[in-house]
C-alpha atoms as a PDB file:
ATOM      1  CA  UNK A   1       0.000   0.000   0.000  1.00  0.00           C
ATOM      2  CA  UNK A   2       1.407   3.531  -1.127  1.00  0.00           C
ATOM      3  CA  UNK A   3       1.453   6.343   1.360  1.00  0.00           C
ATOM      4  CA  UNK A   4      -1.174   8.810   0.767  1.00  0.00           C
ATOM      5  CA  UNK A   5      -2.203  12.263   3.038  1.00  0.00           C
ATOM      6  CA  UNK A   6      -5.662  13.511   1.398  1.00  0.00           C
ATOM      7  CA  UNK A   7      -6.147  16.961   2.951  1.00  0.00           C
ATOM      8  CA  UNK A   8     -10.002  18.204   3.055  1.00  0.00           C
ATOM      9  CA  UNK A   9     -10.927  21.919   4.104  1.00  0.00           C
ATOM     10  CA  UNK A  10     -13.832  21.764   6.748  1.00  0.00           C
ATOM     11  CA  UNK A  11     -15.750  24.326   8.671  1.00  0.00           C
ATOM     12  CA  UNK A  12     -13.177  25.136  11.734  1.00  0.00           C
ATOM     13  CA  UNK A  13     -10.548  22.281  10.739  1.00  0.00           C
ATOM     14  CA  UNK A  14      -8.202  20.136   8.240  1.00  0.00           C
ATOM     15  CA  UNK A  15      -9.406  16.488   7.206  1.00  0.00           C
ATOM     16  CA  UNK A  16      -6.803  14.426   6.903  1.00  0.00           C
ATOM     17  CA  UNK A  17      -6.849  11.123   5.257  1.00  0.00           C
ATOM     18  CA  UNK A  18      -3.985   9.153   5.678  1.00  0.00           C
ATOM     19  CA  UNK A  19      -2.795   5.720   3.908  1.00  0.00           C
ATOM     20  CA  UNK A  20      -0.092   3.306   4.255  1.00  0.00           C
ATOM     21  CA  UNK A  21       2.294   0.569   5.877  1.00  0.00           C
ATOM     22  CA  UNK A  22       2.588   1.569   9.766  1.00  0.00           C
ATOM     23  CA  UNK A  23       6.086   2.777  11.446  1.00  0.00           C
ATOM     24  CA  UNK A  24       7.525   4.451  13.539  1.00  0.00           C
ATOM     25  CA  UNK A  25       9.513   6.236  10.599  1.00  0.00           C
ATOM     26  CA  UNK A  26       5.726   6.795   8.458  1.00  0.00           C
ATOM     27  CA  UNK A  27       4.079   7.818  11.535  1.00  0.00           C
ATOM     28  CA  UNK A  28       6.402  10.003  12.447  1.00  0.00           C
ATOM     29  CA  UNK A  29       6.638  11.891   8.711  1.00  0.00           C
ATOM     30  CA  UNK A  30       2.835  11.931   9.032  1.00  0.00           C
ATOM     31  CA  UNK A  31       2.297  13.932  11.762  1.00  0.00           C
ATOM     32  CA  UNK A  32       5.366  16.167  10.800  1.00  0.00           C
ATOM     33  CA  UNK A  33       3.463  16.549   7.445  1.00  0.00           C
ATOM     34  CA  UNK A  34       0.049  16.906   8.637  1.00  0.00           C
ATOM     35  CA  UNK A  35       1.059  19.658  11.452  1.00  0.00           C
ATOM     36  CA  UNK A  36       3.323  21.522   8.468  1.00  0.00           C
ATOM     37  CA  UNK A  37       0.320  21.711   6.184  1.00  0.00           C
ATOM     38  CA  UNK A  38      -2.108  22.853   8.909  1.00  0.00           C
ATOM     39  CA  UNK A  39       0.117  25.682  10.023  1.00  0.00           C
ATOM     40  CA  UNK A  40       0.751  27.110   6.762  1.00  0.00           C
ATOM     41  CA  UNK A  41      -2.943  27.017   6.391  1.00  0.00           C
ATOM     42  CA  UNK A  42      -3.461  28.404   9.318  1.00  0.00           C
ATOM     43  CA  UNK A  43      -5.671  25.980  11.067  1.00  0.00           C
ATOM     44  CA  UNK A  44      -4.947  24.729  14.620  1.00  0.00           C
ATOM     45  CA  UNK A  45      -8.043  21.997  14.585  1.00  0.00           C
ATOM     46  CA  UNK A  46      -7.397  18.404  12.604  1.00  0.00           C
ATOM     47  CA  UNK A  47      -9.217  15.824  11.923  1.00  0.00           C
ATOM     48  CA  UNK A  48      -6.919  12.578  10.708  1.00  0.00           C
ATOM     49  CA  UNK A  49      -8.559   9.365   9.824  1.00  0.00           C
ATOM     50  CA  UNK A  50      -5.997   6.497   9.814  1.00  0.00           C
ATOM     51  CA  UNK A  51      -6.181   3.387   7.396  1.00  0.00           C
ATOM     52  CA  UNK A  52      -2.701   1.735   7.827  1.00  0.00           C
ATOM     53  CA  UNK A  53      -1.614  -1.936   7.500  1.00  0.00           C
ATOM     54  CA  UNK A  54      -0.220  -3.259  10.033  1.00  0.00           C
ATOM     55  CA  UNK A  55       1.121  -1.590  13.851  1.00  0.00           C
ATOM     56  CA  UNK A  56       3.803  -0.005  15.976  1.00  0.00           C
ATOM     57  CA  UNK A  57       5.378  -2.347  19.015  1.00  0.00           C
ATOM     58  CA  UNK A  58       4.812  -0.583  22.633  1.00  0.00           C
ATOM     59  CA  UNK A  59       8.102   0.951  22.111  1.00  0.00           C
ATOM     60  CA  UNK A  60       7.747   2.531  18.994  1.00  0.00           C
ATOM     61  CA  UNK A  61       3.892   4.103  20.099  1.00  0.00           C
ATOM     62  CA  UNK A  62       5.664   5.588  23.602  1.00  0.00           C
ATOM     63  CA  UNK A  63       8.332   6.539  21.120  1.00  0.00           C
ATOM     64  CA  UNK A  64       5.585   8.247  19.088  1.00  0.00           C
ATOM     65  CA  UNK A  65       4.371   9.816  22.133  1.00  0.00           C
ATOM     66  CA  UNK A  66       7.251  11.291  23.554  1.00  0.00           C
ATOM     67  CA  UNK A  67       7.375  13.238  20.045  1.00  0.00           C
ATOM     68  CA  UNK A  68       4.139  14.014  19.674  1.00  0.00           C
ATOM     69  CA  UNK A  69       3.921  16.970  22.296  1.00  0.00           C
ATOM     70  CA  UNK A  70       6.612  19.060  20.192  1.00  0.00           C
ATOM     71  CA  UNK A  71       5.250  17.859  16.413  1.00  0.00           C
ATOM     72  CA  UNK A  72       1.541  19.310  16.932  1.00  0.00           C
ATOM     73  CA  UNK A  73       2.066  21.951  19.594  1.00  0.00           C
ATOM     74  CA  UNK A  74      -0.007  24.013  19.452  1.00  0.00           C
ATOM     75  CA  UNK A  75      -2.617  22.481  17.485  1.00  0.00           C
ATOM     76  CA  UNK A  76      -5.679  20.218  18.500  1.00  0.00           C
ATOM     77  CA  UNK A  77      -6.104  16.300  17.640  1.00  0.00           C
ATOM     78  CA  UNK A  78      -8.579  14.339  16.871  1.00  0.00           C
ATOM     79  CA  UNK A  79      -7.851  11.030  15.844  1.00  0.00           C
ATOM     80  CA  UNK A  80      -9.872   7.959  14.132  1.00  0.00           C
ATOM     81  CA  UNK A  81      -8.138   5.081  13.304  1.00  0.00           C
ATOM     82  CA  UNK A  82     -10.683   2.819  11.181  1.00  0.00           C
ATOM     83  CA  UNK A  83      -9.312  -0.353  12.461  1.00  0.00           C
ATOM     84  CA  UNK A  84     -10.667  -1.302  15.995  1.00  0.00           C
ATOM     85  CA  UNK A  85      -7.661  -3.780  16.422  1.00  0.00           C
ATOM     86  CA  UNK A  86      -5.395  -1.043  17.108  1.00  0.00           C
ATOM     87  CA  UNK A  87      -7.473   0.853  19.862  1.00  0.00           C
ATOM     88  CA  UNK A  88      -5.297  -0.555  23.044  1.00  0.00           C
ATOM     89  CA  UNK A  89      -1.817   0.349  21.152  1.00  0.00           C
ATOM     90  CA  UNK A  90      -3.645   4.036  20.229  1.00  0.00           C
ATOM     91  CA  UNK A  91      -5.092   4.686  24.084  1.00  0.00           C
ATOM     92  CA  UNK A  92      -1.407   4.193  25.048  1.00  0.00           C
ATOM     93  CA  UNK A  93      -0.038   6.445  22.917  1.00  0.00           C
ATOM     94  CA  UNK A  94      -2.665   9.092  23.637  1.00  0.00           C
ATOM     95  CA  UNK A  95      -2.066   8.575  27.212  1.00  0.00           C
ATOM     96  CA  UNK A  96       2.054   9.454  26.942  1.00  0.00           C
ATOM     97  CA  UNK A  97       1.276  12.231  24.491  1.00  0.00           C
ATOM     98  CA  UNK A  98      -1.362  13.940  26.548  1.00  0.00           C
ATOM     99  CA  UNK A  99       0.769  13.266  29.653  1.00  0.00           C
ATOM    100  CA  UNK A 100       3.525  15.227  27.905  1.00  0.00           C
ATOM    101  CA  UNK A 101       0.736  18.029  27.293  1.00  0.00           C
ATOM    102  CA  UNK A 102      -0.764  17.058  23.791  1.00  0.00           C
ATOM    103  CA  UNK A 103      -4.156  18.232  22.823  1.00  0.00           C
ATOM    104  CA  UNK A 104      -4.597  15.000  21.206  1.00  0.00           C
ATOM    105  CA  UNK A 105      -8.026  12.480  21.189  1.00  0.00           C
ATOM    106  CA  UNK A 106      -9.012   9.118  20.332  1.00  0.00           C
ATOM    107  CA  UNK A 107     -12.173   8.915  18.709  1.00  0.00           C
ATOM    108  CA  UNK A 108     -13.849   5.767  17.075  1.00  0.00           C
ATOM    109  CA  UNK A 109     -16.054   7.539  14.633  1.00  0.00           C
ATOM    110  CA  UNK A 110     -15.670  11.265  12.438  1.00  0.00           C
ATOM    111  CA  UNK A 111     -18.594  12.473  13.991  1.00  0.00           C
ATOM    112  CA  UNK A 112     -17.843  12.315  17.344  1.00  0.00           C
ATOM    113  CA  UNK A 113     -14.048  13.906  16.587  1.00  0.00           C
ATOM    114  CA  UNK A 114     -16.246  16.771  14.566  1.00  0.00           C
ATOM    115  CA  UNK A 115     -17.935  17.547  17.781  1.00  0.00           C
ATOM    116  CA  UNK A 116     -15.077  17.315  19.747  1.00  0.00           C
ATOM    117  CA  UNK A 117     -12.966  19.825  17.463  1.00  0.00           C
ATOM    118  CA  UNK A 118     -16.220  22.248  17.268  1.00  0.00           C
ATOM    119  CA  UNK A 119     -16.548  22.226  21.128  1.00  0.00           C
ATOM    120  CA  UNK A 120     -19.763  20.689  20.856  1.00  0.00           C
END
């Protein structure tokens, strides 16, 4: 599977739609990509939906964590990954990137992350 980023205006925030084989390396150019894009559009609110194959080890998601903090500061998460079979590995990485003061959340389905991102 290539690696793709679709980027979507909204109302109030990016869409972000990304594909592609999971590591710590792609993840890591991800959210480097997707936080350079939303700053030069000037948006602080994003909405990525995930569809990778296959997952990070416990190390590399607290790895992913740690970085987190200083890749989106300043900007607000939310976060659907459409495969349910990584939700543990995801609510651990939330937890060390929120810990390290991320505004970063785990969300299941778009509309609850659209509610979350409009203050709703």
């Amino acid at each position: 599977m290539a690696t793709t980023i679709d980027v979507q205006e909204r109302a109030g925030y990016l869409r972000f739609h990304v594909q592609g084989v999971e590591s710590l390396h792609f993840s890591v150019d991800c959210f480097k990509a997707v936080a350079g894009e939303s700053r030069q559009r000037g948006f602080t609110n994003i909405l990525i939906v995930e569809q990778v194959q296959g997952q990070l080890s416990v190390m590399d998601m607290f790895s992913l964590g740690k970085k987190l903090p200083e890749i989106l500061r300043g900007l607000k998460v939310a976060y659907v990954d459409l495969d349910p079979g990584h939700d543990l590995e995801n609510q651990f990485g939330e937890n060390v990137a929120v810990n390290r003061g991320c505004t970063f959340e785990l969300f299941s389905n778009e509309p609850e992350a659209e509610r979350w991102l409009n203050g709703s």
